[in-house]
Protein backbone atom coordinates (compact mmCIF):
# COMPACT_ATOMS: atom_id res chain seq x y z
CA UNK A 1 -155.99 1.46 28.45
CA UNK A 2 -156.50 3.81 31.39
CA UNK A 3 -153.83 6.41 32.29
CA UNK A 4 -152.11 6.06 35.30
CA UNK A 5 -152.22 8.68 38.11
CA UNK A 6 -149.96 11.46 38.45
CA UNK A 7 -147.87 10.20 41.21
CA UNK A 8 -145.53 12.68 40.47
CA UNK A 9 -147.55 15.82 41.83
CA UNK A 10 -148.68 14.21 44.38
CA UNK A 11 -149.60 17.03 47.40
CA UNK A 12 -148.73 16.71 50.81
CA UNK A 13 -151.51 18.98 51.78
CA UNK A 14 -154.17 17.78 49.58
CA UNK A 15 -154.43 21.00 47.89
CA UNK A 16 -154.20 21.48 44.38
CA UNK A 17 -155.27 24.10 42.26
CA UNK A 18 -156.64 22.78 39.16
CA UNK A 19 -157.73 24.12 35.71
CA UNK A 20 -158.94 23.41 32.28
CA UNK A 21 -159.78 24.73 29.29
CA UNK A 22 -162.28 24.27 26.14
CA UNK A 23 -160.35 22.51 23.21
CA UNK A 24 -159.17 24.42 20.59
CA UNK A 25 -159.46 27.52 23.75
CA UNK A 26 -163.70 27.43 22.45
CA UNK A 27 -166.21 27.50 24.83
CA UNK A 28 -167.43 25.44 26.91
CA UNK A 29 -170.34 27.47 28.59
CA UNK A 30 -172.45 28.85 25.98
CA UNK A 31 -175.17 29.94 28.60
CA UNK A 32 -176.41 29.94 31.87
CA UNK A 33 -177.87 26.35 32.13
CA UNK A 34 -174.57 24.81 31.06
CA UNK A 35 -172.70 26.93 33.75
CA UNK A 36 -175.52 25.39 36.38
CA UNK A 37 -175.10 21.66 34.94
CA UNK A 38 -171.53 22.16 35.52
CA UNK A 39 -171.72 23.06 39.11
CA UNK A 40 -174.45 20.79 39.84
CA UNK A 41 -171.58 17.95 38.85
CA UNK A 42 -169.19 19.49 40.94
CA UNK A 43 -171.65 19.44 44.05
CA UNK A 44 -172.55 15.54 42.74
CA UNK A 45 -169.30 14.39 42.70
CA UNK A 46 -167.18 15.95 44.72
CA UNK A 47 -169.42 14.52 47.55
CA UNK A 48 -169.68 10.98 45.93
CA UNK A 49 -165.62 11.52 45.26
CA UNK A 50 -164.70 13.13 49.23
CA UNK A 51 -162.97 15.81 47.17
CA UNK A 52 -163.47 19.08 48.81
CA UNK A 53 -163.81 21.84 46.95
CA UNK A 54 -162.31 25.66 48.34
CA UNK A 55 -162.92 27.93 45.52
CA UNK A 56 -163.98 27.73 41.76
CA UNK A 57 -164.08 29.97 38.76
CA UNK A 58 -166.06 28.88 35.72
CA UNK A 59 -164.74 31.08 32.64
CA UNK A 60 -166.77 30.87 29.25
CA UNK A 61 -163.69 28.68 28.21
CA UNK A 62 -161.95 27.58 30.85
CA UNK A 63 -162.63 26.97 34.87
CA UNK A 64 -160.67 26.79 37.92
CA UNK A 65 -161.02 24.55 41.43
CA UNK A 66 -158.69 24.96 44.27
CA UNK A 67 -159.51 21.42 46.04
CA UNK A 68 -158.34 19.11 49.00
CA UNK A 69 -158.12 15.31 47.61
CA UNK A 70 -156.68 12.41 49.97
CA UNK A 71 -154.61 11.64 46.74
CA UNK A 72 -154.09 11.98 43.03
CA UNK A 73 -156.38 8.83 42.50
CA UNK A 74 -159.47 9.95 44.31
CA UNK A 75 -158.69 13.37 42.15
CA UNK A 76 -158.57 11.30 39.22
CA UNK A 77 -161.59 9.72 39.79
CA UNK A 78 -163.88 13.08 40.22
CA UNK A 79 -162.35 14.78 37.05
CA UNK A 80 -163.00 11.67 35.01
CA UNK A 81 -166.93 11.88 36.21
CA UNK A 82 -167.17 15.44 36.16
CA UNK A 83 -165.55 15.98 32.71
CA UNK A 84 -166.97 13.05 31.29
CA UNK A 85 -170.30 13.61 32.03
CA UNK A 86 -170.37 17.41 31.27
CA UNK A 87 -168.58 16.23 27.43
CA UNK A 88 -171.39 13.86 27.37
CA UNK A 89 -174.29 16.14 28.10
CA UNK A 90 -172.93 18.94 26.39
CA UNK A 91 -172.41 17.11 22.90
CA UNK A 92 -175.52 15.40 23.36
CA UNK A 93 -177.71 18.70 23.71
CA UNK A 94 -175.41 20.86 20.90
CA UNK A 95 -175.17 17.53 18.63
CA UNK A 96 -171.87 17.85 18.71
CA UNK A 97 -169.08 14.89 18.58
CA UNK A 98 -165.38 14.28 20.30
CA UNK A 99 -163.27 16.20 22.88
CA UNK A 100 -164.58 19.62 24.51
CA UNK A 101 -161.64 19.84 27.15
CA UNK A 102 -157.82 20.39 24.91
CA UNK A 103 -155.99 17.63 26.98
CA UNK A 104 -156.19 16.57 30.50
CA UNK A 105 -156.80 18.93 33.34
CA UNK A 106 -153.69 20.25 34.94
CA UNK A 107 -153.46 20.17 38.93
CA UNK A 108 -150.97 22.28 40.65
CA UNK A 109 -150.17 20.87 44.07
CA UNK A 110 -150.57 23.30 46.76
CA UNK A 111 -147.94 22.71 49.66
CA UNK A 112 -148.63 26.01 52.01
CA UNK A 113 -150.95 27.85 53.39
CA UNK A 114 -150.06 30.51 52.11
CA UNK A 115 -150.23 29.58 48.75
CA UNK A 116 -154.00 28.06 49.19
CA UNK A 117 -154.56 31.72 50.01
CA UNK A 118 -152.42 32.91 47.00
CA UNK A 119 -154.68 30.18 44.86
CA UNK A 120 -158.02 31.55 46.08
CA UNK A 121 -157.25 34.83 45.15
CA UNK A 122 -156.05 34.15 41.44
CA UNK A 123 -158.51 32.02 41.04
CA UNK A 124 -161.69 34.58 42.36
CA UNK A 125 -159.99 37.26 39.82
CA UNK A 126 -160.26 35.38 37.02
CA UNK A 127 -163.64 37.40 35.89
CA UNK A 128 -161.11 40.50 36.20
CA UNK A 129 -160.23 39.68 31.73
CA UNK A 130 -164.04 39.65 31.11
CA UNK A 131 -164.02 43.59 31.90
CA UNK A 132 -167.00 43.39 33.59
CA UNK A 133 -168.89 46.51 35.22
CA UNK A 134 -169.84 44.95 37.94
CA UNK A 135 -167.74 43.83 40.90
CA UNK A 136 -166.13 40.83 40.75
CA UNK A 137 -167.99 39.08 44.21
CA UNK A 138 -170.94 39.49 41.60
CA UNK A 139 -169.92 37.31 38.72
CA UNK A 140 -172.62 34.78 39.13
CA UNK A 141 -169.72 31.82 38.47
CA UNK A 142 -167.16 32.40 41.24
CA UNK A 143 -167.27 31.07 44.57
CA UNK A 144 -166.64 35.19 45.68
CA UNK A 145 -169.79 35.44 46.36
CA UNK A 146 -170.16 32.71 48.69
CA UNK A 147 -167.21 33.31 50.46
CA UNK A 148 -168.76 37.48 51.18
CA UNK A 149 -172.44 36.37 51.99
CA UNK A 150 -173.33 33.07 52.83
CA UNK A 151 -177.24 32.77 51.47
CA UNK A 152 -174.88 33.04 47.87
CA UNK A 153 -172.91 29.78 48.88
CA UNK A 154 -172.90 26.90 47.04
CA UNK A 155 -173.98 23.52 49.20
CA UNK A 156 -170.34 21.81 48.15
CA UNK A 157 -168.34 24.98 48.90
CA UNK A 158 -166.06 24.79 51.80
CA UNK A 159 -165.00 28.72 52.86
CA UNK A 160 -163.87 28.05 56.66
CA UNK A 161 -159.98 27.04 55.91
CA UNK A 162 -159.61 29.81 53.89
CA UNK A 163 -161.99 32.66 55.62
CA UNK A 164 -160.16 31.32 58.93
CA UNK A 165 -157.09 33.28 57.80
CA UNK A 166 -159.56 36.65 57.90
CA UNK A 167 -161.05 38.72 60.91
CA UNK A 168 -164.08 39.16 58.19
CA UNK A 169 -165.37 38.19 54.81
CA UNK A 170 -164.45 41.26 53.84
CA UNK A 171 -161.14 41.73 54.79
CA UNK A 172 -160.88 38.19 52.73
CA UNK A 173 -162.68 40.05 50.11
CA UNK A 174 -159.78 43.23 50.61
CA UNK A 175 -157.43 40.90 50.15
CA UNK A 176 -158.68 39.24 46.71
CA UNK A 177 -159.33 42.65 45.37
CA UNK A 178 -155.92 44.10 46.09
CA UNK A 179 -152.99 43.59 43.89
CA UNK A 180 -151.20 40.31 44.63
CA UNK A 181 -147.15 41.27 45.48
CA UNK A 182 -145.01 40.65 42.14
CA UNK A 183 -143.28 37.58 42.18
C-alpha cells in the first residue's frame, strides 16, 4: 500500500526545504558520475514533476533542495522518481540490494521570505563540514556556483526569487558566507 501525503506540512508558499540522508548515514555518492546521475534526475524530474528547484547541496551522504511544489502530492511524486530511480541505478551498478536513503525524505515547509533566504544559505554552507580549501561557491555540488556566475548554472536551477532579494550575486554570495544571526 502507498503512503499517503503529508497533508500535515502542507506549505502555503510552496517552499520547502527538503533533505535526506544515506541509510545507516553511508554514502550515497561514491564519485563524480553518481553526483552527475543525481542531478541529471533532478533536472528530469523536476521538469516532468513542475517542482521548481531554488538551491541544492549534494553531500557524500546526504543532500539538500530548497523547492516550490503546488502541493505535498506533486512533491511526493518527484521524490518517489528521483529516489527511486537513483536506489535503482545505484544498486544496480555497485550490485548492491535494499534501501540507500534511512527513511523517507523530510520536507520543512517554508512560510516566509525570509526564511527561503535563511534556507538558501544553510543549505549553500553545507560543504563548510567537508573542510575544504577551496571556497565554498567552488564545491562542484552546490547550486553556489550558479547563483555567482551564470555559465556554472544548472538548466533546472531557478536563482531569480532568491537573487531578487540582492543588488548583486555577490552581495547574495556576502550574505551566504557571513555568519547567520543566532537563533
Amino acid at each position: 500500500m502507498a503512503r499517503k501525503a503529508r497533508r500535515d506540512n502542507q506549505s502555503k508558499s510552496g517552499f520547502y526545504h527538503c533533505y535526506s540522508r544515506g541509510n545507516r548515514k553511508q554514502a550515497i555518492f561514491k564519485n563524480d558520475i553518481d553526483y552527475k546521475h543525481f542531478l541529471s534526475l533532478i533536472g528530469e524530474h523536476s521538469g516532468r514533476c513542475k517542482v521548481e528547484i531554488h538551491a541544492f547541496c549534494l553531500m557524500p551522504n546526504h543532500f539538500h533542495l530548497l523547492l516550490r511544489a503546488s502541493d505535498v502530492d506533486v512533491m511526493a511524486q518527484f521524490f518517489h522518481r528521483l529516489v527511486g530511480q537513483y536506489t535503482l541505478r545505484t544498486n544496480k551498478i555497485y550490485d548492491e540490494v535494499g534501501h540507500l536513503f534511512q527513511g523517507r525524505y523530510q520536507a520543512d515547509p517554508v512560510e516566509t521570505d525570509l526564511y527561503v533566504l535563511e534556507a538558501s544559505r544553510y543549505i549553500h554552507n553545507n560543504p563548510k563540514d567537508l573542510n575544504l580549501n577551496q571556497p565554498m561557491e567552488s564545491y562542484p555540488w552546490s547550486s553556489l556556483a550558479g547563483y555567482i556566475d551564470p555559465k556554472y548554472r544548472n538548466s533546472f536551477l531557478r536563482t531569480e526569487f532568491i537573487l531578487g532579494y540582492f543588488p548583486s550575486p555577490s552581495a547574495y554570495l556576502s550574505f551566504v558566507t557571513k555568519e547567520a544571526p543566532s537563533r
